[in-house]
Protein backbone atom coordinates (compact mmCIF):
# COMPACT_ATOMS: atom_id res chain seq x y z
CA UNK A 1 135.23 47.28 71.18
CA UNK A 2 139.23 46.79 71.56
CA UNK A 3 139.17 48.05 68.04
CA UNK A 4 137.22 51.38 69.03
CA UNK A 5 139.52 51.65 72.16
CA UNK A 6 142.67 51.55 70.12
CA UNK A 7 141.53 53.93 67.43
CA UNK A 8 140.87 56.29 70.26
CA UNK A 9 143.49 56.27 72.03
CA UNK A 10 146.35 56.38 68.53
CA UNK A 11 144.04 59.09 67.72
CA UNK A 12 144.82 60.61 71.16
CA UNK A 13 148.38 59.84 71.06
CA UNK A 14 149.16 61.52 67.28
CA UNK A 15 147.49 64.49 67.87
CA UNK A 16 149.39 67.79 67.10
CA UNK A 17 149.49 70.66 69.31
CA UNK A 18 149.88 73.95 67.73
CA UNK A 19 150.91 76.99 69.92
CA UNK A 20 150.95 80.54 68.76
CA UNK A 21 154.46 81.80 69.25
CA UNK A 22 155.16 85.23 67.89
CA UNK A 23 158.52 84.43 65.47
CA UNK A 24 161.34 87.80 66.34
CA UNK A 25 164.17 88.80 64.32
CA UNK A 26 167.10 88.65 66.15
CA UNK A 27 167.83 92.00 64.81
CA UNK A 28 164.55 92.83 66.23
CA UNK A 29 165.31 91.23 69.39
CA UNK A 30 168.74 93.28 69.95
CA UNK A 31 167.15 96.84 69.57
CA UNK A 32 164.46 95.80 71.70
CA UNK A 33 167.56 95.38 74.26
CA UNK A 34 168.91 98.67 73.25
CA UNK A 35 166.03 101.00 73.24
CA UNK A 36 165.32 99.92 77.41
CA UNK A 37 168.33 101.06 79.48
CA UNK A 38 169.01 98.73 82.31
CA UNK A 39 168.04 100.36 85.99
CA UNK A 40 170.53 101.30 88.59
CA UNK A 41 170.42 101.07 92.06
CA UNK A 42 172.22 103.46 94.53
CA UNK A 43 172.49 100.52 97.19
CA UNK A 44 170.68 97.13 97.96
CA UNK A 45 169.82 96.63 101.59
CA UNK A 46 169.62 92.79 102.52
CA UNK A 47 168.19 92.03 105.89
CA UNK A 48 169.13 88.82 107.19
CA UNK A 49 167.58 87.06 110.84
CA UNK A 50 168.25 83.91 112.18
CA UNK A 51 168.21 82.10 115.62
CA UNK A 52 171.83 80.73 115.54
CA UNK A 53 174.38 83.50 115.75
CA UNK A 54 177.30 81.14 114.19
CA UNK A 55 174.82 80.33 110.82
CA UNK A 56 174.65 84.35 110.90
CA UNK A 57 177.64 84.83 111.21
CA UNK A 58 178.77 82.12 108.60
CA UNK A 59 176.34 83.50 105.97
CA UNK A 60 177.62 87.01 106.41
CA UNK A 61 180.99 85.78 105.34
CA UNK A 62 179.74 83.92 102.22
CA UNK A 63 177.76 87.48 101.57
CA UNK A 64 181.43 89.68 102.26
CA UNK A 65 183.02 86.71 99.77
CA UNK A 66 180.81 86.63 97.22
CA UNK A 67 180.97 90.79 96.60
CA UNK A 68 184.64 90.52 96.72
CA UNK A 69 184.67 87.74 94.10
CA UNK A 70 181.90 89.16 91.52
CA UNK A 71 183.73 92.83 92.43
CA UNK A 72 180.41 94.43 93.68
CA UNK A 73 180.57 97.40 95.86
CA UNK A 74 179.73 96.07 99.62
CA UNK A 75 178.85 98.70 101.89
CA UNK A 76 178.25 99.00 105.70
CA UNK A 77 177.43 95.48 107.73
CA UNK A 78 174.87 96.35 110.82
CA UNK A 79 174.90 93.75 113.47
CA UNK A 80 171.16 94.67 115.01
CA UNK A 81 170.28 93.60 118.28
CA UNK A 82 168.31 90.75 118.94
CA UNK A 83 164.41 90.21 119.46
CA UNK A 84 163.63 88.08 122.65
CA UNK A 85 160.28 86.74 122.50
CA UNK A 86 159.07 84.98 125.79
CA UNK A 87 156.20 82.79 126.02
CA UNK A 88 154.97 81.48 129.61
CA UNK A 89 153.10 78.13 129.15
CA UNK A 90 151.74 76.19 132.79
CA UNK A 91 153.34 72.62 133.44
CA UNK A 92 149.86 70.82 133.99
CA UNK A 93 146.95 71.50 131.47
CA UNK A 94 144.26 73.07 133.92
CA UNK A 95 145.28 73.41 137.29
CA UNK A 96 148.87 74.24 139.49
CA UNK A 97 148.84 77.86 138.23
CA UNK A 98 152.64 78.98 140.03
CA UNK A 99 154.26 76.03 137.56
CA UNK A 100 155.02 77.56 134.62
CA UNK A 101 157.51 77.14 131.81
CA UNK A 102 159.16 79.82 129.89
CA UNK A 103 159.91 79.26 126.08
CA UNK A 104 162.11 81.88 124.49
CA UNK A 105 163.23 82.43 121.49
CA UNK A 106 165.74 84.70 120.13
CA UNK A 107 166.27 86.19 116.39
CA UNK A 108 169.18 87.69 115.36
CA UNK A 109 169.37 89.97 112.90
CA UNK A 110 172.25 91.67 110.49
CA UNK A 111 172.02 94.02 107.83
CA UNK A 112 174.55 94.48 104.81
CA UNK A 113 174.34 97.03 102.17
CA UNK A 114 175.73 96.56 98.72
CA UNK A 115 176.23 100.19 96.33
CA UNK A 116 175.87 101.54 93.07
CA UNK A 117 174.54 98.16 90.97
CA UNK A 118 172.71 97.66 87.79
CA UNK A 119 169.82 95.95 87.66
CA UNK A 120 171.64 92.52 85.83
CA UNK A 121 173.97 92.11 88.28
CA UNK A 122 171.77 92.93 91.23
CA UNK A 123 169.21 90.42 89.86
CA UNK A 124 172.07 87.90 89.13
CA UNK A 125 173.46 88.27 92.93
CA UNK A 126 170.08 87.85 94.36
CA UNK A 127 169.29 85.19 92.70
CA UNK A 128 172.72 83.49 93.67
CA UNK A 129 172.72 84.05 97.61
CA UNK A 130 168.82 82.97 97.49
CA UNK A 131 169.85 80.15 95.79
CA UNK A 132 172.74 79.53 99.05
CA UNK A 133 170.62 80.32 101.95
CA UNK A 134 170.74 78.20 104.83
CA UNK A 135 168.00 76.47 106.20
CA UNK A 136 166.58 78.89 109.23
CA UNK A 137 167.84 81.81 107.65
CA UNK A 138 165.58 84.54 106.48
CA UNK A 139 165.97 87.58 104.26
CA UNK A 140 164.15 90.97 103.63
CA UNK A 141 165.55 92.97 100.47
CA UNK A 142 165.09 96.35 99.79
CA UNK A 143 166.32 98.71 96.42
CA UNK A 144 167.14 102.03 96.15
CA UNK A 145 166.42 102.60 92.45
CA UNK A 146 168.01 105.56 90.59
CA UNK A 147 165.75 107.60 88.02
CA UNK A 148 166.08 110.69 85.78
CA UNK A 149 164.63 113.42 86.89
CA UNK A 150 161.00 114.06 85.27
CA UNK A 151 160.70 116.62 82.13
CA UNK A 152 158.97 118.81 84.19
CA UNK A 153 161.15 119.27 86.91
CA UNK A 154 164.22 119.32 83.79
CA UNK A 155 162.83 122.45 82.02
């Protein structure tokens, strides 16, 4: 039986795995690359809420330093007004109706815009100041993409 179970179990171990990969040319590979054109974006609009105002504020610094550093065209920065959401809860559980609590909540919200970017870099940024978010801190992205006109419109 230990015999059986160790035959299995080798056989289990040294078995190969054979994927289908397609092989490319690197020659292949590069006018691949060249044939699709990278897209452009007119601007990038990030959307950033939070409940702190300081964290906001911080991470709208790190967002002004990190254009200035990777030379990316930063646009306008909105500072939106915030959303107050109240919600009255009673003190007791059933009875004592005039005792209630209020719990509010507040979510500030800021908008920066960031122009005329390619679709490497924009993808590279994003993925960067995702990547540095702080915890509470949520973010809403939106492109602008900039395409040729169709034929039809052309001729």
């Amino acid at each position: 039986m230990l015999k059986l179970a160790n035959t299995l179990r080798s056989g289990l171990l040294t078995r190969n795995v054979r994927t289908l990969a397609p092989t490319v040319n690197p020659a292949e590979q590069q006018q691949v690359q060249a044939v699709l054109p990278d897209k452009l974006y007119s601007s990038i609009e990030l959307e950033y809420r939070a409940h702190d105002k300081a964290v906001l504020k911080s991470y709208t610094t790190f967002l002004q330093q990190v254009c200035q550093n990777l030379e990316i065209t930063q646009g306008r920065v909105e500072v939106l007004p915030y959303i107050r959401w109240v919600q009255p809860a009673l003190r007791s559980k059933f009875v004592h109706k005039k005792y209630k609590l209020h719990y509010e909540t507040r979510t500030h919200i800021s908008k920066l815009e960031i122009l005329n970017v390619t679709g490497s870099t924009a993808s590279t940024f994003l993925e960067y100041i995702e990547r540095n978010i702080p915890e509470g801190v949520g973010m809403r992205v939106g492109f602008t993409e900039l395409q040729p006109l169709p034929l039809t419109i052309q001729n």
